[in-house]
C-alpha atoms as a PDB file:
ATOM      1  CA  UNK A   1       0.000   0.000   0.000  1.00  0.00           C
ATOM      2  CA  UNK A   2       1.108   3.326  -0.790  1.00  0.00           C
ATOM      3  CA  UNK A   3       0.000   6.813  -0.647  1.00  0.00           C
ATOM      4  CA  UNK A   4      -2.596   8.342  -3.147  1.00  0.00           C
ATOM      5  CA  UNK A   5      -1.005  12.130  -4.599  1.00  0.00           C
ATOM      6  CA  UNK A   6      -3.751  13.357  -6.801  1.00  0.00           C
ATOM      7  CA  UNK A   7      -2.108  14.385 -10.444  1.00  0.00           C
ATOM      8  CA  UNK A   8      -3.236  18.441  -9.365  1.00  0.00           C
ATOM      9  CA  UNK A   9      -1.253  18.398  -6.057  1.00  0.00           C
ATOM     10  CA  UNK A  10       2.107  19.085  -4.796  1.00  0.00           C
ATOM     11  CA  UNK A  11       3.651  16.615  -2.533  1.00  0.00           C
ATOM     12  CA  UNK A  12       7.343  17.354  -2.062  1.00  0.00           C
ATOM     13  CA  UNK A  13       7.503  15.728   1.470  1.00  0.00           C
ATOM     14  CA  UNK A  14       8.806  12.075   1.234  1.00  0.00           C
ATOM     15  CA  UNK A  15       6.920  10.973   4.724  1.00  0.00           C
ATOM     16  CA  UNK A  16       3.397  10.349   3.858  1.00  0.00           C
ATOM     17  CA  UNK A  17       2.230   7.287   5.376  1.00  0.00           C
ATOM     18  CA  UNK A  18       0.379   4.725   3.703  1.00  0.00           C
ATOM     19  CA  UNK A  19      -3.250   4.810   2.241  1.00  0.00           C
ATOM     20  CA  UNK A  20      -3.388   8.552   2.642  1.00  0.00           C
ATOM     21  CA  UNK A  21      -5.221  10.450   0.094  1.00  0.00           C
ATOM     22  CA  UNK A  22      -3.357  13.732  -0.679  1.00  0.00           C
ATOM     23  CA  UNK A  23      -6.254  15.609  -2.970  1.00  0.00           C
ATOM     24  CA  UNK A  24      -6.651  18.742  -5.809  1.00  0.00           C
ATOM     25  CA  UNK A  25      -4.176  21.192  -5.078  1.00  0.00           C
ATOM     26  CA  UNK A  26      -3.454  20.650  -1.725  1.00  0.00           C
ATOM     27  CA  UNK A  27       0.339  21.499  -1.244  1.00  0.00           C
ATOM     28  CA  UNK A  28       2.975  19.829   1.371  1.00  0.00           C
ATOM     29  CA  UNK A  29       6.304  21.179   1.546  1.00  0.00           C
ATOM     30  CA  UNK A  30       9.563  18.930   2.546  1.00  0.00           C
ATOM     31  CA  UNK A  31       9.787  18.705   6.096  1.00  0.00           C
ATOM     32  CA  UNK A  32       6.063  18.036   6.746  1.00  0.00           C
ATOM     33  CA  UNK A  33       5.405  14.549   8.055  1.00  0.00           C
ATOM     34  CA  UNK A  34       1.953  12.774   7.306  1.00  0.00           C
ATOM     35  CA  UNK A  35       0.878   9.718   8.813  1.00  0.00           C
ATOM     36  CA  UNK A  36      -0.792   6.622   7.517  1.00  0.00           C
ATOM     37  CA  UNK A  37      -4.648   6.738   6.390  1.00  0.00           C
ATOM     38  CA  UNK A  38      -5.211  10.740   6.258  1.00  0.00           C
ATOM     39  CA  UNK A  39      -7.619  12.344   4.452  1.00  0.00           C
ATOM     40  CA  UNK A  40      -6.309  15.961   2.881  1.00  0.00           C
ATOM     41  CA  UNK A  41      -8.793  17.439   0.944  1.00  0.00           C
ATOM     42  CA  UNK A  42      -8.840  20.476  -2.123  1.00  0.00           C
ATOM     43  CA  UNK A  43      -6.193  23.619  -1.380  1.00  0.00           C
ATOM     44  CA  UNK A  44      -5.088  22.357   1.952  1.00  0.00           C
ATOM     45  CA  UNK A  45      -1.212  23.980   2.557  1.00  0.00           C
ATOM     46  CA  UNK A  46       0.947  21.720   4.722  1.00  0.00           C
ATOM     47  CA  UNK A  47       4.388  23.810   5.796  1.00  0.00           C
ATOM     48  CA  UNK A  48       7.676  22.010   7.216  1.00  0.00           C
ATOM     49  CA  UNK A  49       7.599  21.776  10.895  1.00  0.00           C
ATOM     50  CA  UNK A  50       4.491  20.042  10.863  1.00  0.00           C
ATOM     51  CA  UNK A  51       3.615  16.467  12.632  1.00  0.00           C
ATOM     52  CA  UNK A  52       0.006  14.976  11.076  1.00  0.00           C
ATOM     53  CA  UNK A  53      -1.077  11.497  13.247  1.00  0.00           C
ATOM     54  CA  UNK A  54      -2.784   9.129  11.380  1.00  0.00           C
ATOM     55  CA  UNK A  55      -6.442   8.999  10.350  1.00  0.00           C
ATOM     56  CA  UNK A  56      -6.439  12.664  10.307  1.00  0.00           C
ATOM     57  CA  UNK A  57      -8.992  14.460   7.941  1.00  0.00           C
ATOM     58  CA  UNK A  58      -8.340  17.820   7.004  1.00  0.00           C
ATOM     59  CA  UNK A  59     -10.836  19.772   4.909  1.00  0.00           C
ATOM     60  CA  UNK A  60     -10.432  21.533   2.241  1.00  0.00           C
ATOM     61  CA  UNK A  61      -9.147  25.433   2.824  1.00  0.00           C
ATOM     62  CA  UNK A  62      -6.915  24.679   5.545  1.00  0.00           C
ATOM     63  CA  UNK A  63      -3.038  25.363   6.379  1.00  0.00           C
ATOM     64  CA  UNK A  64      -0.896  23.957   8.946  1.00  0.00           C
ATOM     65  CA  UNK A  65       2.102  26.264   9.624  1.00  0.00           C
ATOM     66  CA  UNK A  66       5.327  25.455  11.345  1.00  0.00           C
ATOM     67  CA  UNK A  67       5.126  24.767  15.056  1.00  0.00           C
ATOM     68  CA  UNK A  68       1.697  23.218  14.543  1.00  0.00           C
ATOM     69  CA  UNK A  69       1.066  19.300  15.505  1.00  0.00           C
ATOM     70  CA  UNK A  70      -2.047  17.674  14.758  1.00  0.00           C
ATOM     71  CA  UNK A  71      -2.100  13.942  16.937  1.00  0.00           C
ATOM     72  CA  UNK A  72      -3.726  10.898  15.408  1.00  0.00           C
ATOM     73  CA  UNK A  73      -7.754  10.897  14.922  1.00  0.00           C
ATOM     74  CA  UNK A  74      -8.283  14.897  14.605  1.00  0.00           C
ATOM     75  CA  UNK A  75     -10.926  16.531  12.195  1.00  0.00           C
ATOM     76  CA  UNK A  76      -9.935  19.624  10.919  1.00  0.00           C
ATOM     77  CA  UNK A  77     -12.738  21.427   9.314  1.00  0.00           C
ATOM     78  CA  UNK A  78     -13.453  23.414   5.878  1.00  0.00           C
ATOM     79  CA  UNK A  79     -11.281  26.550   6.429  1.00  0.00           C
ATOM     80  CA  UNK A  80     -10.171  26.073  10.084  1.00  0.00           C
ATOM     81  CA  UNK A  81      -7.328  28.576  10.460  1.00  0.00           C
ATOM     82  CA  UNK A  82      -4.109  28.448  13.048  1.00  0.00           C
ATOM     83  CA  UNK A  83      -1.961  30.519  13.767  1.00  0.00           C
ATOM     84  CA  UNK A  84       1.701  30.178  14.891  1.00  0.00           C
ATOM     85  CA  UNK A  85       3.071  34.151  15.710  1.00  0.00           C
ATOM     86  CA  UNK A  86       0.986  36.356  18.470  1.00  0.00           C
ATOM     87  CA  UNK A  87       2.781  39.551  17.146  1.00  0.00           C
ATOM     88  CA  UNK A  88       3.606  38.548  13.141  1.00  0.00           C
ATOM     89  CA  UNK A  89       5.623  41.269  11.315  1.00  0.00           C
ATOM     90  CA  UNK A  90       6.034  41.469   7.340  1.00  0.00           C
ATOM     91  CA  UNK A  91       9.307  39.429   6.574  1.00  0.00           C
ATOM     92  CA  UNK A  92      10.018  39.045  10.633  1.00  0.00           C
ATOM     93  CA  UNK A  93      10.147  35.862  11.453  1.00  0.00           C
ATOM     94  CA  UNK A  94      10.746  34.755  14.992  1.00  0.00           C
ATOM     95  CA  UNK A  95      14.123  32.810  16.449  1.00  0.00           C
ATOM     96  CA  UNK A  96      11.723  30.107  16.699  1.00  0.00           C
ATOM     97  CA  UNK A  97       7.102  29.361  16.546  1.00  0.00           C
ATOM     98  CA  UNK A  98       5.108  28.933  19.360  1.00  0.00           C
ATOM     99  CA  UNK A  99       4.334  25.191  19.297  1.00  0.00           C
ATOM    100  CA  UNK A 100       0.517  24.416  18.988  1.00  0.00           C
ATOM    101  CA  UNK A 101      -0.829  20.809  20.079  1.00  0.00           C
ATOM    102  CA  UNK A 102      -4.275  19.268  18.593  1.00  0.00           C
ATOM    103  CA  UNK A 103      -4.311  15.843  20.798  1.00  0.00           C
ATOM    104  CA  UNK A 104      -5.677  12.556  19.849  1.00  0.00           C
ATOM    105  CA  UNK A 105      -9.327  12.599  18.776  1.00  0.00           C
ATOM    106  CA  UNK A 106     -10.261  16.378  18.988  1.00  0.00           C
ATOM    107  CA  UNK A 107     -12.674  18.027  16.265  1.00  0.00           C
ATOM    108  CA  UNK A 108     -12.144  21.502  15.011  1.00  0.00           C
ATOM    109  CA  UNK A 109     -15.351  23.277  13.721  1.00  0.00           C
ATOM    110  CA  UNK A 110     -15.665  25.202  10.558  1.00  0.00           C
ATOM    111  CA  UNK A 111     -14.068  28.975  10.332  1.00  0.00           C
ATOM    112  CA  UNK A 112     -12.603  28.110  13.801  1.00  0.00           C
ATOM    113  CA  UNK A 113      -9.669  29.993  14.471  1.00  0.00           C
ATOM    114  CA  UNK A 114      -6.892  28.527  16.784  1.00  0.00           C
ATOM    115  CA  UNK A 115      -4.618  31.034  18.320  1.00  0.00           C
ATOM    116  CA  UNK A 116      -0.493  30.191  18.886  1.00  0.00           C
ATOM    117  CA  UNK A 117       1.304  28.184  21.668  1.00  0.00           C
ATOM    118  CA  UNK A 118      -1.835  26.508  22.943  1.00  0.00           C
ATOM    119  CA  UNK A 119      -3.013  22.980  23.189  1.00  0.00           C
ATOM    120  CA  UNK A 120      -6.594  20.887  22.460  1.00  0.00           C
ATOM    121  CA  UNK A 121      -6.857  18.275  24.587  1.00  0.00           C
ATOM    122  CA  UNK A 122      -8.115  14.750  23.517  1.00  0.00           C
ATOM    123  CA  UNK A 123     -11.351  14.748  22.585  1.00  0.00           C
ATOM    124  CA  UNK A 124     -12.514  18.142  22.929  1.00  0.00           C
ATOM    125  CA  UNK A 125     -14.934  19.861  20.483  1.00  0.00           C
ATOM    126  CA  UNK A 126     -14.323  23.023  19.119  1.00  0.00           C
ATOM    127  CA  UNK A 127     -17.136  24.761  17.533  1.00  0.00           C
ATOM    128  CA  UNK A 128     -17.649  26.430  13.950  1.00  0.00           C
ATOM    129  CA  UNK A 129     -16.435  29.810  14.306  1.00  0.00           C
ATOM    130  CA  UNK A 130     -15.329  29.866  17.364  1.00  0.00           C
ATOM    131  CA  UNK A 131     -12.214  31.799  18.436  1.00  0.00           C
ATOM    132  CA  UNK A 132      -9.447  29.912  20.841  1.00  0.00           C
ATOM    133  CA  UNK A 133      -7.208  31.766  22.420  1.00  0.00           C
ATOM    134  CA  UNK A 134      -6.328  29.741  25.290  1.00  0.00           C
ATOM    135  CA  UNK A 135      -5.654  25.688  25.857  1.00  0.00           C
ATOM    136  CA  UNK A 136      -8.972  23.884  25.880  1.00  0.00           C
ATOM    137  CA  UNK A 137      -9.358  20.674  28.577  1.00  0.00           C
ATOM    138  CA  UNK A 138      -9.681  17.324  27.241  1.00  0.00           C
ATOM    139  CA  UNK A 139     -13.179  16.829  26.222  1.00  0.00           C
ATOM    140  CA  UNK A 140     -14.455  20.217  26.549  1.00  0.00           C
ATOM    141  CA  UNK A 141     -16.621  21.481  23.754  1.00  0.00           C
ATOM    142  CA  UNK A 142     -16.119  25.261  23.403  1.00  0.00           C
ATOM    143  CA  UNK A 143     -18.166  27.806  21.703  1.00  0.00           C
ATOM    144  CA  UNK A 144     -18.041  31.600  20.677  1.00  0.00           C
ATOM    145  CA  UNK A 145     -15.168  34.358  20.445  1.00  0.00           C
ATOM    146  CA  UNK A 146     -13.754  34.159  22.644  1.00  0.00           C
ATOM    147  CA  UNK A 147     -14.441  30.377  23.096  1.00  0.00           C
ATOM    148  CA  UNK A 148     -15.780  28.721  26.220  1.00  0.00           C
ATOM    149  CA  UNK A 149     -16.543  25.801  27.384  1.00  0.00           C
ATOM    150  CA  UNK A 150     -19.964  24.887  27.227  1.00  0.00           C
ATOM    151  CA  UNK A 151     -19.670  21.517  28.158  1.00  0.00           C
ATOM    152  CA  UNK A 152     -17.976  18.153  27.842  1.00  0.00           C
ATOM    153  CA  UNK A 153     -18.047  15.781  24.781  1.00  0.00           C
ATOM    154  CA  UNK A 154     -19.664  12.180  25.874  1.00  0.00           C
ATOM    155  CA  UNK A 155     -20.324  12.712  29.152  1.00  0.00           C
ATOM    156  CA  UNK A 156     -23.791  11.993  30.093  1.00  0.00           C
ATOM    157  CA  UNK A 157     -25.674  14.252  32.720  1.00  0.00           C
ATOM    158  CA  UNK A 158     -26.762  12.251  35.896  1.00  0.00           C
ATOM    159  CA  UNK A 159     -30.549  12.698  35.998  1.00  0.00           C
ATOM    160  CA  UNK A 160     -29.749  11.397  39.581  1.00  0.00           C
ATOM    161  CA  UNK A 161     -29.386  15.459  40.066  1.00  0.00           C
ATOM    162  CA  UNK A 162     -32.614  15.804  39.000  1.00  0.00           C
ATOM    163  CA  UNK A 163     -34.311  14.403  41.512  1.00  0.00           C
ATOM    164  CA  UNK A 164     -35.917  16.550  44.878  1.00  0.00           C
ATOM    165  CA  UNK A 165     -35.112  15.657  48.109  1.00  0.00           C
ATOM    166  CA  UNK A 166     -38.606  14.852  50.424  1.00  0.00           C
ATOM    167  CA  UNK A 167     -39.396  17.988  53.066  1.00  0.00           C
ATOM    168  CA  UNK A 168     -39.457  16.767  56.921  1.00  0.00           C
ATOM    169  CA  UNK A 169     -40.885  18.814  59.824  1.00  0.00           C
ATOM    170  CA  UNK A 170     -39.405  16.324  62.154  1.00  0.00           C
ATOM    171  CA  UNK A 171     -36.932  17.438  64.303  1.00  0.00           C
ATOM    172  CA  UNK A 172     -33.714  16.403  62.765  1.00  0.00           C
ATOM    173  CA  UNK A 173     -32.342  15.464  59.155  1.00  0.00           C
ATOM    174  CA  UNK A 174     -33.680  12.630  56.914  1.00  0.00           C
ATOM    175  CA  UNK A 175     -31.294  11.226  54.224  1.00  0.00           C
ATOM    176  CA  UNK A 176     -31.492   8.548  51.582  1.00  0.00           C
ATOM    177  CA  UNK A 177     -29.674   5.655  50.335  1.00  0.00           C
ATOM    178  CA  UNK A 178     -26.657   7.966  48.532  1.00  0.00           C
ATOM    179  CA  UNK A 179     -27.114   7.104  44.643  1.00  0.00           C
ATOM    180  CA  UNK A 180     -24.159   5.581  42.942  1.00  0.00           C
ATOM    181  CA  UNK A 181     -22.456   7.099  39.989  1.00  0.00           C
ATOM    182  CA  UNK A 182     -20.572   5.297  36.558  1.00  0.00           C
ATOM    183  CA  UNK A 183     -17.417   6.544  38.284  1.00  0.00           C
ATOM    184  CA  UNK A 184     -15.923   4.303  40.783  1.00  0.00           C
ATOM    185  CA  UNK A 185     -16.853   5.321  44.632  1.00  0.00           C
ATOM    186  CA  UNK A 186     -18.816   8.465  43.298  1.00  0.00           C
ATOM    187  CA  UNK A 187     -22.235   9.206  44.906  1.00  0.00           C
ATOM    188  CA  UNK A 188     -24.899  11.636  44.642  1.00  0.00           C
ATOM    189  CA  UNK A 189     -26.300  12.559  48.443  1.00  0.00           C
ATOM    190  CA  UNK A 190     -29.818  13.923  49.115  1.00  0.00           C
ATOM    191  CA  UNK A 191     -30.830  15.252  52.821  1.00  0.00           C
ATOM    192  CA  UNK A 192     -34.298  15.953  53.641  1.00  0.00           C
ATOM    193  CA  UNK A 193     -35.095  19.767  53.782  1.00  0.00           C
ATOM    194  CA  UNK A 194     -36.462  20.738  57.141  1.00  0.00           C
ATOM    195  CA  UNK A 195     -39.113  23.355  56.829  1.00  0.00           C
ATOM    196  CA  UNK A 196     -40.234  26.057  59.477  1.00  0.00           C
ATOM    197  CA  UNK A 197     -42.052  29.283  59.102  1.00  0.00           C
ATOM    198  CA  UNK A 198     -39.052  30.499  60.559  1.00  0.00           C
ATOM    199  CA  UNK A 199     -36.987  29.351  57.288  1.00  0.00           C
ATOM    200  CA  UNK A 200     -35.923  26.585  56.043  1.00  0.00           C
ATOM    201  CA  UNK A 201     -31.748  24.593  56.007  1.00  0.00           C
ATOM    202  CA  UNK A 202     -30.580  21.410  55.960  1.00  0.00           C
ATOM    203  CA  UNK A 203     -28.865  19.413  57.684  1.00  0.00           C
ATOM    204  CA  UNK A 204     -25.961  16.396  57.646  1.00  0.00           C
ATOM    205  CA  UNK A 205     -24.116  14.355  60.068  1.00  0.00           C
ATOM    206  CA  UNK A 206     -20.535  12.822  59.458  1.00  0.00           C
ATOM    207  CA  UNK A 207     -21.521   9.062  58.768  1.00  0.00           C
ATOM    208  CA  UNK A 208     -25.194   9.127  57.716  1.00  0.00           C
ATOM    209  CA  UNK A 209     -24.527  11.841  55.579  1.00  0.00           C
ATOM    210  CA  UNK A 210     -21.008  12.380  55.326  1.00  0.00           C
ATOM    211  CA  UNK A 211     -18.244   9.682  54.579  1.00  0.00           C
ATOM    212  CA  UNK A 212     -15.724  10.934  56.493  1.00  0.00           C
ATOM    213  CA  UNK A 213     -14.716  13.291  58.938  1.00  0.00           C
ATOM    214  CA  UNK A 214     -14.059  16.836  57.522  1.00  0.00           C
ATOM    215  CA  UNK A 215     -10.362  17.876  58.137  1.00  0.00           C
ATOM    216  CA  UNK A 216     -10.851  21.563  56.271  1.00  0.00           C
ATOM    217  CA  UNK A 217     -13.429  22.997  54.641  1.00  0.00           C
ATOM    218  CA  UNK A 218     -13.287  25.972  51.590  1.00  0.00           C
ATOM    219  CA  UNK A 219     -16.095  27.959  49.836  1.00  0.00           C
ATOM    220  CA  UNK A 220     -15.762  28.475  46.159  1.00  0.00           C
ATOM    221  CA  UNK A 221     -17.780  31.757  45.056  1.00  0.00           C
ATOM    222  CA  UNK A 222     -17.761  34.895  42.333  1.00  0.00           C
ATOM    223  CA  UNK A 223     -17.077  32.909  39.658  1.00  0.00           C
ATOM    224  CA  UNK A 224     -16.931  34.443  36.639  1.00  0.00           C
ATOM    225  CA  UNK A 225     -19.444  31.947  34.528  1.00  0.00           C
ATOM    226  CA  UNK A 226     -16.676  31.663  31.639  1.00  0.00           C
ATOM    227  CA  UNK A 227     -14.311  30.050  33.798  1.00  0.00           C
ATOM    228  CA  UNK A 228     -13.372  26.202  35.160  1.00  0.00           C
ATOM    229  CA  UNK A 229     -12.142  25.212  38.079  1.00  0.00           C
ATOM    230  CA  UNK A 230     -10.989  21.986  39.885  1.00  0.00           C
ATOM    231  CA  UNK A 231      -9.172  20.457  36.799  1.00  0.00           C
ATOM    232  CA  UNK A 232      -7.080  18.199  39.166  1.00  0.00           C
ATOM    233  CA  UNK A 233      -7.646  14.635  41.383  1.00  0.00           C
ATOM    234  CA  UNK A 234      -6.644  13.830  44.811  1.00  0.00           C
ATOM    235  CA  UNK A 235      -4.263  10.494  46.235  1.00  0.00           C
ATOM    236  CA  UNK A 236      -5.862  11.008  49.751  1.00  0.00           C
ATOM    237  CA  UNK A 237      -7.734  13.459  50.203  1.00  0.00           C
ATOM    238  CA  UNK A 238     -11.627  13.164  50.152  1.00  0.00           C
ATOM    239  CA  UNK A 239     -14.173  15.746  48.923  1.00  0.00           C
ATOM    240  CA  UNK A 240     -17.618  16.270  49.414  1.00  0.00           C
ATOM    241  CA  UNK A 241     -19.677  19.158  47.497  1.00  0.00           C
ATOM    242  CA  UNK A 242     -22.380  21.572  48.210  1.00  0.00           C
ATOM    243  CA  UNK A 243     -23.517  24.364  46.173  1.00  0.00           C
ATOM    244  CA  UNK A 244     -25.484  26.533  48.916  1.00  0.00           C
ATOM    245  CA  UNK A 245     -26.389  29.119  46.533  1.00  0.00           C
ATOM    246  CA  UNK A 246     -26.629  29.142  42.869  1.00  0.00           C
ATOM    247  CA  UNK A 247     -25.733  26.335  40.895  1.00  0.00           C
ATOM    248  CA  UNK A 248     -22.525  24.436  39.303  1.00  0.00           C
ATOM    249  CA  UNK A 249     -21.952  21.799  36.892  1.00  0.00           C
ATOM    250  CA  UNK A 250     -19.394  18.908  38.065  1.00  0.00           C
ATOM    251  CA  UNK A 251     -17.739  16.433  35.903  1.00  0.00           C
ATOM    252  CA  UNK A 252     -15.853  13.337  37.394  1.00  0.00           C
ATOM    253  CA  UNK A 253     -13.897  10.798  35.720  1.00  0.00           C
ATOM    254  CA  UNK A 254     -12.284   7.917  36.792  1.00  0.00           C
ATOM    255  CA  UNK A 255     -10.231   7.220  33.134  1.00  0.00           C
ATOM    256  CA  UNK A 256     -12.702   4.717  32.398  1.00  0.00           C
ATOM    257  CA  UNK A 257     -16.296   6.687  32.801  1.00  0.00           C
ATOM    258  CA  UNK A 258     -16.978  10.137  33.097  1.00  0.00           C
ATOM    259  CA  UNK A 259     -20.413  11.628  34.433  1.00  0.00           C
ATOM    260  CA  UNK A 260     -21.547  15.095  34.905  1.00  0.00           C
ATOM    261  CA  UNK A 261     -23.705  16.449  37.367  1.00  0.00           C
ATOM    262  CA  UNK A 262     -25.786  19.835  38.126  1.00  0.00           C
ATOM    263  CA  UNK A 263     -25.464  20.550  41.985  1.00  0.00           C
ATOM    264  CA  UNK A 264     -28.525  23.565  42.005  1.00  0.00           C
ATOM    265  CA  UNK A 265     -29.603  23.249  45.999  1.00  0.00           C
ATOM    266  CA  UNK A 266     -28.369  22.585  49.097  1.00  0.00           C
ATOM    267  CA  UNK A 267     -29.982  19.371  49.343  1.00  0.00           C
ATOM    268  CA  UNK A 268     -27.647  17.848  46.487  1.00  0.00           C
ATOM    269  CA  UNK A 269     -23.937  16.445  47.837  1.00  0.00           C
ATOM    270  CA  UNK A 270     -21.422  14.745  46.177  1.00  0.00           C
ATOM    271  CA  UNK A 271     -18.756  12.618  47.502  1.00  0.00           C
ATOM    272  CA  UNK A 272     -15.751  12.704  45.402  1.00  0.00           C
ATOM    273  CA  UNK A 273     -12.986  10.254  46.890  1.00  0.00           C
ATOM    274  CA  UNK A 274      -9.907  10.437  45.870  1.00  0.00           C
ATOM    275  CA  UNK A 275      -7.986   8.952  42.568  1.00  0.00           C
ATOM    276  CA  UNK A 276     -11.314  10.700  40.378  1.00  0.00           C
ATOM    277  CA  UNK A 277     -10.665  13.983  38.151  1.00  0.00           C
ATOM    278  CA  UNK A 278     -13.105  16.429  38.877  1.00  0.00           C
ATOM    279  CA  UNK A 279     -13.655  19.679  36.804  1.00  0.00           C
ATOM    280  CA  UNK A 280     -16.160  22.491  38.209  1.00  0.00           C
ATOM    281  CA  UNK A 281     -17.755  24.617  35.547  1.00  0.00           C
ATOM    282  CA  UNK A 282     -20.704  26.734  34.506  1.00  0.00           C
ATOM    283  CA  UNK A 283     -21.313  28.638  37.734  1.00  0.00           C
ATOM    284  CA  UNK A 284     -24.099  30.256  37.842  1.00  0.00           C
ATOM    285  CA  UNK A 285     -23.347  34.122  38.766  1.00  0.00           C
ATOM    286  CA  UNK A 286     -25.016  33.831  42.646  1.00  0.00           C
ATOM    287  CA  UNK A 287     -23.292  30.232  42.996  1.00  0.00           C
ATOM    288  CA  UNK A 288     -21.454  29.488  46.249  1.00  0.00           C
ATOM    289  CA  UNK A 289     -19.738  25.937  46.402  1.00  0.00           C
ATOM    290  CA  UNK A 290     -19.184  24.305  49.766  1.00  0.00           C
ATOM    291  CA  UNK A 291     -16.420  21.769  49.732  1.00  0.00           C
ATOM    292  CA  UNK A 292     -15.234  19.631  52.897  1.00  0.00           C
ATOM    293  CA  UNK A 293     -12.346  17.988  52.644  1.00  0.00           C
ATOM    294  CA  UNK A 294     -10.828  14.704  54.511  1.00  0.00           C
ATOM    295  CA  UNK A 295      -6.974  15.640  55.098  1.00  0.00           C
ATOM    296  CA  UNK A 296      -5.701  19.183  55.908  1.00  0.00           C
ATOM    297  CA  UNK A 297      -4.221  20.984  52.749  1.00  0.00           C
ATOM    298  CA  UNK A 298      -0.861  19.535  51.339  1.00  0.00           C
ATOM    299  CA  UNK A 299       0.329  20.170  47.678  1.00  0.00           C
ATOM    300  CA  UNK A 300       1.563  17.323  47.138  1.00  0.00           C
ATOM    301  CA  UNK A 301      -1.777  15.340  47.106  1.00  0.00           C
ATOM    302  CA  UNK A 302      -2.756  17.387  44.135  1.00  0.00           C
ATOM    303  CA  UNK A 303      -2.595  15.215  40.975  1.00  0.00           C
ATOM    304  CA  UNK A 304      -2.625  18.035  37.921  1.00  0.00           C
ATOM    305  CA  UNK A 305      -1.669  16.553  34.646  1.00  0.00           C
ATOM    306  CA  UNK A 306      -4.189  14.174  33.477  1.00  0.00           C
ATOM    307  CA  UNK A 307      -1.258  11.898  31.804  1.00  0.00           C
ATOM    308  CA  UNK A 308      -0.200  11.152  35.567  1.00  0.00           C
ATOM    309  CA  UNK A 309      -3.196  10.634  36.692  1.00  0.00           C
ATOM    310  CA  UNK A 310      -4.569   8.047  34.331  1.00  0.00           C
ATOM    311  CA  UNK A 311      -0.840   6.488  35.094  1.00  0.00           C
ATOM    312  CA  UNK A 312      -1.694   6.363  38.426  1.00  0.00           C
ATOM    313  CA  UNK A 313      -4.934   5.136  38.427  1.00  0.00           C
ATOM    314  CA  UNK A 314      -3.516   2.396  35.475  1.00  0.00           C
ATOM    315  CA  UNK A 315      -5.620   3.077  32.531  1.00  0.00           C
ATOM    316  CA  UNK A 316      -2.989   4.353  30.644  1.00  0.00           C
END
């Protein structure tokens, strides 16, 4: 098997892989190297420094400047553009190009534009027209100029959120069985609301309602509604989530299954233990997010780079 070079295109590099399909005037200088099974449609411009996986499509109208690496299983849509210079100057060119990073599996929309030095993670979604000037989490599908996230690429919602916790005017709190998530030792709390004409609150106790005994506890509030938060898993530490006011979207994943959940009232919890990514995102603009934690604050519990955690947690 060998590669297909349409009669109308240019193909100067000598590292296209086998049973891609280089089409009608696409042009792809020297340097460029092209993996096996791509798809590069009408007037697509390839330059040197530039790494294409295999089974990447790119559609017709795009270019791929130096600095720019597309891993295997990206879509690149009809006139997608990147860029690879924030401050570009007539016949300047810089001592070297920002590197930009499409990881395995993303999709780029239509018209999308993808500013320098930034990185898609796998599977993320990028929508037509939208503008990127920042790196984009894995999975996140982001929207607008500039783009945000909007939410996260097959990840079902839990209608376990859904559901309304049953009013009490007994004396003290009523909870339910705690609902088990996809993610492994996830659960989804409810506690009865107890009602008074003097207000209303509700109530848990460490055991019935809580798993463990709180060590710390932090309140997460004036979010702007653009932005994400958590982005990180624990090794030890325990976590168990409350939005008092407002309302927040959580996503956990435990490198196997990922499930998202809308905590909109105090009677919602959820127990996040530790070895699970979680990612906080569209805050409402009243939200307040109450978060007790098992172990006292220590940096080096954190777990930031998803790579390390799915090599911790052995799925990678």
């Amino acid at each position: 098997m060998s590669a297909f070079i349409h009669p109308s295109a240019l193909c100067e590099s000598s590292q296209v892989g086998d049973g891609t399909r280089v089409w009608a005037f696409a042009h792809v200088l020297p340097g460029a190297i092209i993996g096996r099974d791509c798809n590069i449609c009408d007037g697509v411009f390839v330059e040197n420094d530039v790494r294409v996986g295999d089974r990447v499509t790119l559609k017709c109208g795009v270019q791929l400047w130096d600095g720019i690496t597309l891993e295997d299983d990206v879509f690149v849509g009809p006139n997608a553009t990147f860029a690879n210079d924030p401050f570009p100057r007539s016949r300047q060119k810089p001592a070297s190009y920002l590197r930009t990073t499409i990881e395995r599996g993303a999709s780029i929309g239509a018209n999308a534009t993808i500013l320098p030095g930034i990185t898609i993670g796998r599977g993320a979604m990028i929508g037509a027209g939208a503008v990127v000037i920042r790196s984009v989490p894995r999975w996140a599908i982001v929207v607008g100029n500039p783009a945000h996230i909007v939410g996260y690429a097959d990840t079902p919602e839990s209608t376990a959120s859904k559901a309304t916790a049953v009013a009490s005017s007994g004396r003290g709190p009523v909870t339910t069985s705690p609902r088990k998530s996809t993610v492994a030792g996830v659960t989804l709390h409810q506690v009865a609301r107890i009602e008074d004409m003097r207000g209303n609150l509700t109530a848990g106790e460490v055991g019935p309602t809580l798993p463990f005994a709180p060590q710390r506890y932090f309140i997460v509030f004036d979010v702007p509604s653009a932005e994400v938060r958590g982005e990180h898993a624990h090794r030890r530490c325990h976590q168990f989530m409350v939005c008092v006011r407002g309302g927040v979207s959580v996503v956990v994943d435990d490198g196997e299954h990922r499930e998202e959940y809308r905590l909109d009232s105090p009677e919602l919890g959820l127990h996040v233990p530790p070895r699970v990514w979680a990612t906080q995102y569209r805050y409402s603009a009243d939200s307040a997010l109450l978060v007790f934690a098992s172990e006292h604050y220590d940096p080096a519990d954190y777990i930031r780079d998803y790579d390390e955690f799915l090599a911790l947690v052995g799925t990678e």
